[in-house]
PDB file of N, CA and C in Angstrom:
ATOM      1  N   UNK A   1       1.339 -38.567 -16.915  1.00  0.00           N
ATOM      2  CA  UNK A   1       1.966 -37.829 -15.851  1.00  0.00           C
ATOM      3  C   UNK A   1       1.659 -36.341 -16.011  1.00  0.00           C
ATOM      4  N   UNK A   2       1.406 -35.791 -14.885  1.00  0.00           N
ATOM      5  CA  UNK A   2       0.706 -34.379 -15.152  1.00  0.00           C
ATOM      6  C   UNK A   2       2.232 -33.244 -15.010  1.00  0.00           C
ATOM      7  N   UNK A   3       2.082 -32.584 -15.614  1.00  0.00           N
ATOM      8  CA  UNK A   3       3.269 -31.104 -15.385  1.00  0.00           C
ATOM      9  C   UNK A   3       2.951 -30.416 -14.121  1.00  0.00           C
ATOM     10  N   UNK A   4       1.386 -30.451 -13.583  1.00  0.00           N
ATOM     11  CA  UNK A   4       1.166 -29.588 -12.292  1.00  0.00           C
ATOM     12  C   UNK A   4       2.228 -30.275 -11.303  1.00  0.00           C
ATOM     13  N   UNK A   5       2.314 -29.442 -10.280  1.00  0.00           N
ATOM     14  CA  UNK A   5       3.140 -29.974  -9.052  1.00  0.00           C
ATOM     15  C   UNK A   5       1.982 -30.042  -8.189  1.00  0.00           C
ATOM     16  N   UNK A   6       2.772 -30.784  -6.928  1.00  0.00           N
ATOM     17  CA  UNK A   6       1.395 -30.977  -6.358  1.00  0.00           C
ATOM     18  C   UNK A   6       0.806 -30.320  -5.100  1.00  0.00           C
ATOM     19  N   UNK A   7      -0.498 -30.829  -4.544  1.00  0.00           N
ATOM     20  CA  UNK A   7      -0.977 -28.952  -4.334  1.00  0.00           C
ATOM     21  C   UNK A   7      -1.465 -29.854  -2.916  1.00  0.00           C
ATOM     22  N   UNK A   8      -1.719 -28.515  -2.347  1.00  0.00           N
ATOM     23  CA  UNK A   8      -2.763 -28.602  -0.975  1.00  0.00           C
ATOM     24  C   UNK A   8      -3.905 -27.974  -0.746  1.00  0.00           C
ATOM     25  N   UNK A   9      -4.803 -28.228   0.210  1.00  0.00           N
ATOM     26  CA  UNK A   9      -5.329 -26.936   0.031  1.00  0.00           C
ATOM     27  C   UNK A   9      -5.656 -26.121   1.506  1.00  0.00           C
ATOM     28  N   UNK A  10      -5.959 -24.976   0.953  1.00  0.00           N
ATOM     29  CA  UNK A  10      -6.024 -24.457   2.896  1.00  0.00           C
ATOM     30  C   UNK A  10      -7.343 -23.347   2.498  1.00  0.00           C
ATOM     31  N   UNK A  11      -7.944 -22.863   3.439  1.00  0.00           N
ATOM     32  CA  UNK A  11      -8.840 -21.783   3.973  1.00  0.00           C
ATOM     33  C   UNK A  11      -8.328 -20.511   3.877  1.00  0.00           C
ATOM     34  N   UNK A  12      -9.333 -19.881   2.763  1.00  0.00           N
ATOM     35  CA  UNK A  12      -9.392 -18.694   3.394  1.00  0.00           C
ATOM     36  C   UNK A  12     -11.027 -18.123   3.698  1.00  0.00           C
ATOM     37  N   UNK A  13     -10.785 -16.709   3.870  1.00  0.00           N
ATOM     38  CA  UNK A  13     -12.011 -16.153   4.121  1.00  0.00           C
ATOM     39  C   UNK A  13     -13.051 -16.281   2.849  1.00  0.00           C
ATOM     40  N   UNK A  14     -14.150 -15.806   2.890  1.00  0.00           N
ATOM     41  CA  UNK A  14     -14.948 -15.836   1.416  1.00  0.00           C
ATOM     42  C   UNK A  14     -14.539 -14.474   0.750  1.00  0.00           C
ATOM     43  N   UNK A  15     -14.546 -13.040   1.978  1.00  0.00           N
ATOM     44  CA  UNK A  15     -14.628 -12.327   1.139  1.00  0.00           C
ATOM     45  C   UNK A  15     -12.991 -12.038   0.326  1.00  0.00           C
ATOM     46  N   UNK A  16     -11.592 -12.794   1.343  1.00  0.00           N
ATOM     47  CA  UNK A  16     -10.535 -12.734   0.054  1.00  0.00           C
ATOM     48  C   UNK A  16     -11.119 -13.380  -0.985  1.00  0.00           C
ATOM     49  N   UNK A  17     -11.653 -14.418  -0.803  1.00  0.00           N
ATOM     50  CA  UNK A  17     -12.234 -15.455  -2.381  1.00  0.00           C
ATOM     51  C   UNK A  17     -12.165 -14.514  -3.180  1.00  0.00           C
ATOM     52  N   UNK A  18     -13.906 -13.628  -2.820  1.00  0.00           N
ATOM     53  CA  UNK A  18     -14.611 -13.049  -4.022  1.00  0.00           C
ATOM     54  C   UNK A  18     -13.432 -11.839  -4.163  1.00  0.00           C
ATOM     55  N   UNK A  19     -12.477 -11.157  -3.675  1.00  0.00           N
ATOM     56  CA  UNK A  19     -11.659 -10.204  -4.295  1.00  0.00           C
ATOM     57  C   UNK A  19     -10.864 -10.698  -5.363  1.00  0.00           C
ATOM     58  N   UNK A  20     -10.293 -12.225  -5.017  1.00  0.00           N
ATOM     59  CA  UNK A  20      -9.304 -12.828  -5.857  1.00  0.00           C
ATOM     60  C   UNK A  20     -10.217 -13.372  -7.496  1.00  0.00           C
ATOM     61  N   UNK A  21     -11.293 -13.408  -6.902  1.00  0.00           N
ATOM     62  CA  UNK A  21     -12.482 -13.617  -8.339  1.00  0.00           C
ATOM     63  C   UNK A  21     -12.537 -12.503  -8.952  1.00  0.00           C
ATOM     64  N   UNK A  22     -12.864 -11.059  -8.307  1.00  0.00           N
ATOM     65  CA  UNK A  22     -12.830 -10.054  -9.233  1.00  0.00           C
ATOM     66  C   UNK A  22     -11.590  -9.871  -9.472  1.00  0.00           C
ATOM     67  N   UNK A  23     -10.793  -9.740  -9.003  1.00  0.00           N
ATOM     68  CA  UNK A  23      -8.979  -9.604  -9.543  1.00  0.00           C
ATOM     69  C   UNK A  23      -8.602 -10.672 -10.758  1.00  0.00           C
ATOM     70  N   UNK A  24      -9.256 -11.599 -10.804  1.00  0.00           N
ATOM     71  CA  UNK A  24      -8.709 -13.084 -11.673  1.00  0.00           C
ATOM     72  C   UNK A  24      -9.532 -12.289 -13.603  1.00  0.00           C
ATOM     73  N   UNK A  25     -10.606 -11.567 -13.356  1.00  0.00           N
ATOM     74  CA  UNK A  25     -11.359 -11.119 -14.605  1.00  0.00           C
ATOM     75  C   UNK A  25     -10.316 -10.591 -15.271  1.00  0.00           C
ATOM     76  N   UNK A  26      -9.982 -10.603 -16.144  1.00  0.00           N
ATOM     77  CA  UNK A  26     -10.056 -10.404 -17.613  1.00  0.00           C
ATOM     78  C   UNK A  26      -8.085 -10.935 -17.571  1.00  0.00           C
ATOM     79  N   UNK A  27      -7.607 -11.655 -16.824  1.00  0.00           N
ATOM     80  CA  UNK A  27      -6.335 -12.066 -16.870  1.00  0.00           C
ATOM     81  C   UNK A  27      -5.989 -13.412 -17.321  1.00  0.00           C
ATOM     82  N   UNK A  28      -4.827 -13.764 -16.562  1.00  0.00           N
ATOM     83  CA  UNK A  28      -4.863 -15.355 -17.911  1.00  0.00           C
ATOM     84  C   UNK A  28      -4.815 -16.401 -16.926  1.00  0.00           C
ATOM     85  N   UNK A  29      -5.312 -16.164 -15.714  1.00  0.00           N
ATOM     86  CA  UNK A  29      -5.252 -17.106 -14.578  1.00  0.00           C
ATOM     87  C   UNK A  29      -6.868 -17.975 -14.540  1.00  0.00           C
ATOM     88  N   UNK A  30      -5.903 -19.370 -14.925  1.00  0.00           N
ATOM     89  CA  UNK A  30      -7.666 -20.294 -14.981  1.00  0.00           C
ATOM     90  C   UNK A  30      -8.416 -20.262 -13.574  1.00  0.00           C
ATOM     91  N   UNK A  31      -8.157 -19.991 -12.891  1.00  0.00           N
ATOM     92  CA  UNK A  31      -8.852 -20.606 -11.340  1.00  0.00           C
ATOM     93  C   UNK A  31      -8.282 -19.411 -10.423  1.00  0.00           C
ATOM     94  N   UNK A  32      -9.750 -19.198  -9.111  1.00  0.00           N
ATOM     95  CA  UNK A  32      -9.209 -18.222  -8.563  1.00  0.00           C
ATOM     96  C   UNK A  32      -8.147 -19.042  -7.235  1.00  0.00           C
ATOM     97  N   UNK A  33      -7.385 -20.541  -7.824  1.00  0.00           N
ATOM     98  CA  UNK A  33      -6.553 -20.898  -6.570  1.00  0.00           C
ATOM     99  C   UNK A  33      -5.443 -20.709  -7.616  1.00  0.00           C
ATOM    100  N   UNK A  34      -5.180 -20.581  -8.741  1.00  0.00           N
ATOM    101  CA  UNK A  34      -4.456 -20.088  -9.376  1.00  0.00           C
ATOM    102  C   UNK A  34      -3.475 -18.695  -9.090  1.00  0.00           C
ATOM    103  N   UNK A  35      -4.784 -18.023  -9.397  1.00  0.00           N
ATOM    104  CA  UNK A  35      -4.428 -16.516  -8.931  1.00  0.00           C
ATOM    105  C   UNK A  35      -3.898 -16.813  -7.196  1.00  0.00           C
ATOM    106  N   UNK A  36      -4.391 -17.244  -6.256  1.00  0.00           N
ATOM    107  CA  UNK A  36      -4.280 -17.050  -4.966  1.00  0.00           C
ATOM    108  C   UNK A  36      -2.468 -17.861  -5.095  1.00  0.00           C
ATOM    109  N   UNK A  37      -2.242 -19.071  -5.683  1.00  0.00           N
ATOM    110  CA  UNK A  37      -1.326 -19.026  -5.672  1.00  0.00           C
ATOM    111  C   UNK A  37       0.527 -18.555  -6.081  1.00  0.00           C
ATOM    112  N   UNK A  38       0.160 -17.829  -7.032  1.00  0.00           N
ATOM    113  CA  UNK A  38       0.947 -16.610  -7.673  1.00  0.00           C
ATOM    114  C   UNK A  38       0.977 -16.362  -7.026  1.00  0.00           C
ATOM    115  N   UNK A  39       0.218 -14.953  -6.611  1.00  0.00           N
ATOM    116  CA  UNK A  39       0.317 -14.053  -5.735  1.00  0.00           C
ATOM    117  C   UNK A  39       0.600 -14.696  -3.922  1.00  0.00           C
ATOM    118  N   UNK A  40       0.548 -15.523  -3.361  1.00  0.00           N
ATOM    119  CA  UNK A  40       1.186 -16.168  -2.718  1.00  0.00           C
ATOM    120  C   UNK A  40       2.956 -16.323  -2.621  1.00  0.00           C
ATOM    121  N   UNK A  41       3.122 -16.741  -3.676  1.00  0.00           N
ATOM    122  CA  UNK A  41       4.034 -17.191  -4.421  1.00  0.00           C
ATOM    123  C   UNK A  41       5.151 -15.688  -4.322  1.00  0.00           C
ATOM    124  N   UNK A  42       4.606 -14.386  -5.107  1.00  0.00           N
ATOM    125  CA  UNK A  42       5.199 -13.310  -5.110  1.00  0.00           C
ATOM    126  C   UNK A  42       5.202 -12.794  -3.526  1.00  0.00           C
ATOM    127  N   UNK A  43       4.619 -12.867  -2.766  1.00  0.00           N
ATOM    128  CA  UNK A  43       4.382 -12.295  -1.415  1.00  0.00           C
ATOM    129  C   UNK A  43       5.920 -12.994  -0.783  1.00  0.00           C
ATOM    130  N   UNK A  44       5.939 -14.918  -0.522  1.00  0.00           N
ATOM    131  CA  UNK A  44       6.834 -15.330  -0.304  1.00  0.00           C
ATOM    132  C   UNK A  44       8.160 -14.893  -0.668  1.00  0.00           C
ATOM    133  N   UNK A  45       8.560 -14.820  -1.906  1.00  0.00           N
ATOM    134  CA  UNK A  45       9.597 -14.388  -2.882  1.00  0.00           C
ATOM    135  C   UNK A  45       9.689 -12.489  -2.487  1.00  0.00           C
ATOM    136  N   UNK A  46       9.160 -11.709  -2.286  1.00  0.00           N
ATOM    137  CA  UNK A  46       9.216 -10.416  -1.607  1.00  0.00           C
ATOM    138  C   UNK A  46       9.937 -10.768  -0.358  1.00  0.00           C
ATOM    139  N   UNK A  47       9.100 -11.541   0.809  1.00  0.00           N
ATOM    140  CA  UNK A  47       9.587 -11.545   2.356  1.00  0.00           C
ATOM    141  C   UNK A  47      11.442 -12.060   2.417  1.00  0.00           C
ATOM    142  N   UNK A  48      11.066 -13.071   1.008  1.00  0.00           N
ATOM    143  CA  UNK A  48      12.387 -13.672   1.525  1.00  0.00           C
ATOM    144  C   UNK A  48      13.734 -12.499   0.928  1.00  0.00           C
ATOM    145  N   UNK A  49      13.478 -12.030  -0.061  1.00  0.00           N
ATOM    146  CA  UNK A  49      14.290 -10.857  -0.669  1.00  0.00           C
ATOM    147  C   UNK A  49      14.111 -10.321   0.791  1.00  0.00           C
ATOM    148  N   UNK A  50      13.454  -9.086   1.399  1.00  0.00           N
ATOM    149  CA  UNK A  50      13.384  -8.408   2.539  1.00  0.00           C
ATOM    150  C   UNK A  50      14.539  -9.040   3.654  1.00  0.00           C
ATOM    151  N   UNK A  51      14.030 -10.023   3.846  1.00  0.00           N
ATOM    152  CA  UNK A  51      14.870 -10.978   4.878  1.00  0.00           C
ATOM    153  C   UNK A  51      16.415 -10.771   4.222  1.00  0.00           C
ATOM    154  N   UNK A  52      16.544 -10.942   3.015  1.00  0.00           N
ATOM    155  CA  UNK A  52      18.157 -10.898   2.787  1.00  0.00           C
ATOM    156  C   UNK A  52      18.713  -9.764   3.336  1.00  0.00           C
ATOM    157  N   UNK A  53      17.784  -9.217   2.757  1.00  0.00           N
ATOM    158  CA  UNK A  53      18.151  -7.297   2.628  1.00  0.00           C
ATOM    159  C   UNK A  53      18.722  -7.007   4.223  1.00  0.00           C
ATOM    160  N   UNK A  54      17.729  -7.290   4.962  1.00  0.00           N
ATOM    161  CA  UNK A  54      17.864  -7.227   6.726  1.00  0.00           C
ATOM    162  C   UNK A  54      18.879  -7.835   6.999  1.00  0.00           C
ATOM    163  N   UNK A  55      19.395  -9.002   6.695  1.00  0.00           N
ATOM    164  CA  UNK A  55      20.321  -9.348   6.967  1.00  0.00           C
ATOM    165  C   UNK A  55      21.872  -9.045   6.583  1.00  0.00           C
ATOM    166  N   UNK A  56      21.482  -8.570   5.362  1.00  0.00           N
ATOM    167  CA  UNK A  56      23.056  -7.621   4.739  1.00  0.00           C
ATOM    168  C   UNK A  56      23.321  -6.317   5.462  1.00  0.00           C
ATOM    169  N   UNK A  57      21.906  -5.709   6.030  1.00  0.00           N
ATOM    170  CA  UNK A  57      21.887  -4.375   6.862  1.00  0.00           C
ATOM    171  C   UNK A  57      22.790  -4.879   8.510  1.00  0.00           C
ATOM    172  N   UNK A  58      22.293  -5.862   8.695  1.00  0.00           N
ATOM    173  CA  UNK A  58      22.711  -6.304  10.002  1.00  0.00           C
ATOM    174  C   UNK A  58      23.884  -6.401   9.868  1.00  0.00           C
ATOM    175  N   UNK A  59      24.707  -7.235   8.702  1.00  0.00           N
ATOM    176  CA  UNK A  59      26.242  -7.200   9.029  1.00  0.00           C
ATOM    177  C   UNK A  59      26.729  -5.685   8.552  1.00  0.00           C
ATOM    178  N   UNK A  60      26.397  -4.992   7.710  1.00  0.00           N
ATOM    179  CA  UNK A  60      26.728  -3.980   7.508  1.00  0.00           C
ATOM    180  C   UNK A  60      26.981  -2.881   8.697  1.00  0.00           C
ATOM    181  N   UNK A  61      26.210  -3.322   9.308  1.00  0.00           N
ATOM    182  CA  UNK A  61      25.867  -2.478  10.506  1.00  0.00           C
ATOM    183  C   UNK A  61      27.187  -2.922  11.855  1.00  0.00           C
ATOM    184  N   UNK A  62      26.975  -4.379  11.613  1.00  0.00           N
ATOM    185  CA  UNK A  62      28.076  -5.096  12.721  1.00  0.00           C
ATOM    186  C   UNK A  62      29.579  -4.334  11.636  1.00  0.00           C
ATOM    187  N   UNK A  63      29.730  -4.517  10.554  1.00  0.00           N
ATOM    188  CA  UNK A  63      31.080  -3.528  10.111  1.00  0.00           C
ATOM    189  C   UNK A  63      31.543  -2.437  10.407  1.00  0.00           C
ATOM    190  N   UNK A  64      30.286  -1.300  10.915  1.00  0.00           N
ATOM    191  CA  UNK A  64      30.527  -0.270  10.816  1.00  0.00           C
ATOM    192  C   UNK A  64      30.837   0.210  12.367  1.00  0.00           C
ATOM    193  N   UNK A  65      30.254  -0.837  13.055  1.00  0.00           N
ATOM    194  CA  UNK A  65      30.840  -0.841  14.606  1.00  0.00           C
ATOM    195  C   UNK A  65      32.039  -1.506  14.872  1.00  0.00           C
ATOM    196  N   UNK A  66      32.885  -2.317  13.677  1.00  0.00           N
ATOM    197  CA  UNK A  66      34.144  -2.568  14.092  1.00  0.00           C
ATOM    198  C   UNK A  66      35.175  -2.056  13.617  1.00  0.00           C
ATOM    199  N   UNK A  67      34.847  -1.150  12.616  1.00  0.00           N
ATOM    200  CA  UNK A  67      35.179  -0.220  11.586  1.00  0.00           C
ATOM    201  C   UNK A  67      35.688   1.137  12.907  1.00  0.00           C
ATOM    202  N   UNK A  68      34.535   1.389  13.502  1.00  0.00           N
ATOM    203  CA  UNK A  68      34.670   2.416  14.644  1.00  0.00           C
ATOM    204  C   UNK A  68      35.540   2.260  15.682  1.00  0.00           C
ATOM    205  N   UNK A  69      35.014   0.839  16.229  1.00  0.00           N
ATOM    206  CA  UNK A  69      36.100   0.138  17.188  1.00  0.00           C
ATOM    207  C   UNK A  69      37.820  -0.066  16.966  1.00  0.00           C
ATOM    208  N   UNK A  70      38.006  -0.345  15.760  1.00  0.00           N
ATOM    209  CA  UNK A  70      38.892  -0.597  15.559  1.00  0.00           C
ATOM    210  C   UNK A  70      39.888   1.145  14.634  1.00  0.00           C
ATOM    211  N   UNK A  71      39.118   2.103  14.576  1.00  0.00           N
ATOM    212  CA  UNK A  71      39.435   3.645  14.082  1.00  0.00           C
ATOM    213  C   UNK A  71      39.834   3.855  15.927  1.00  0.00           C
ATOM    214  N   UNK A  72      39.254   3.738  16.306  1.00  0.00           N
ATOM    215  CA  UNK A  72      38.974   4.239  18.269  1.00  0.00           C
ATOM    216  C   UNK A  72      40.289   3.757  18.927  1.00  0.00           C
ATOM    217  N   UNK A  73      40.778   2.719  18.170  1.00  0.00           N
ATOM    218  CA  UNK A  73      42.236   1.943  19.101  1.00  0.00           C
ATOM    219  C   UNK A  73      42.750   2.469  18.195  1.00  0.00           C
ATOM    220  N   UNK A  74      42.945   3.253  17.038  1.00  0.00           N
ATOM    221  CA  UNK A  74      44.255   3.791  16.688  1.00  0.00           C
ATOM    222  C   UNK A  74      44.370   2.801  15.381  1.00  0.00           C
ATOM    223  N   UNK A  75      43.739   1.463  14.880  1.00  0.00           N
ATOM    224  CA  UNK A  75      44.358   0.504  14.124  1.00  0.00           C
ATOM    225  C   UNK A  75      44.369   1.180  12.979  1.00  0.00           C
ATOM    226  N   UNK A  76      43.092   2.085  12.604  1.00  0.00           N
ATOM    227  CA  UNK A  76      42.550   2.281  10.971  1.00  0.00           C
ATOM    228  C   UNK A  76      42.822   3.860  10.858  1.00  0.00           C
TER     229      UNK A  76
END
């Protein structure tokens, strides 16, 4: 039974290839689908952090308009 998980594969351009080939030199990544998938991997894991972030801004934002609304009637 292998430890890899299991994979797909998809297209890219040649010349990302050959960047992810010179980027893969002198590091500890066996394969340049290796490297492509890390860094994949970190890109995903960035957007989805971002996405939280946006979304804590959004209610923050919905607080601070009921925060106002509710200073405006006298409550706060």
């Amino acid at each position: 039974m292998s430890d890899q998980p299991p994979t797909t594969s998809i297209e890219i351009p040649d010349r990302i290839a050959r960047d992810i080939a010179a980027r893969r030199e002198g590091t500890d990544f066996e394969s340049v689908d290796a490297y492509a998938a890390r860094a994949l991997d970190e890109l995903l894991a960035a957007l989805d952090r971002r996405d939280v972030e946006d979304d804590r801004g959004a209610v923050s934002e919905t607080d601070d308009r009921v925060a106002d609304r509710l200073e405006s009637l006298g409550y706060l």
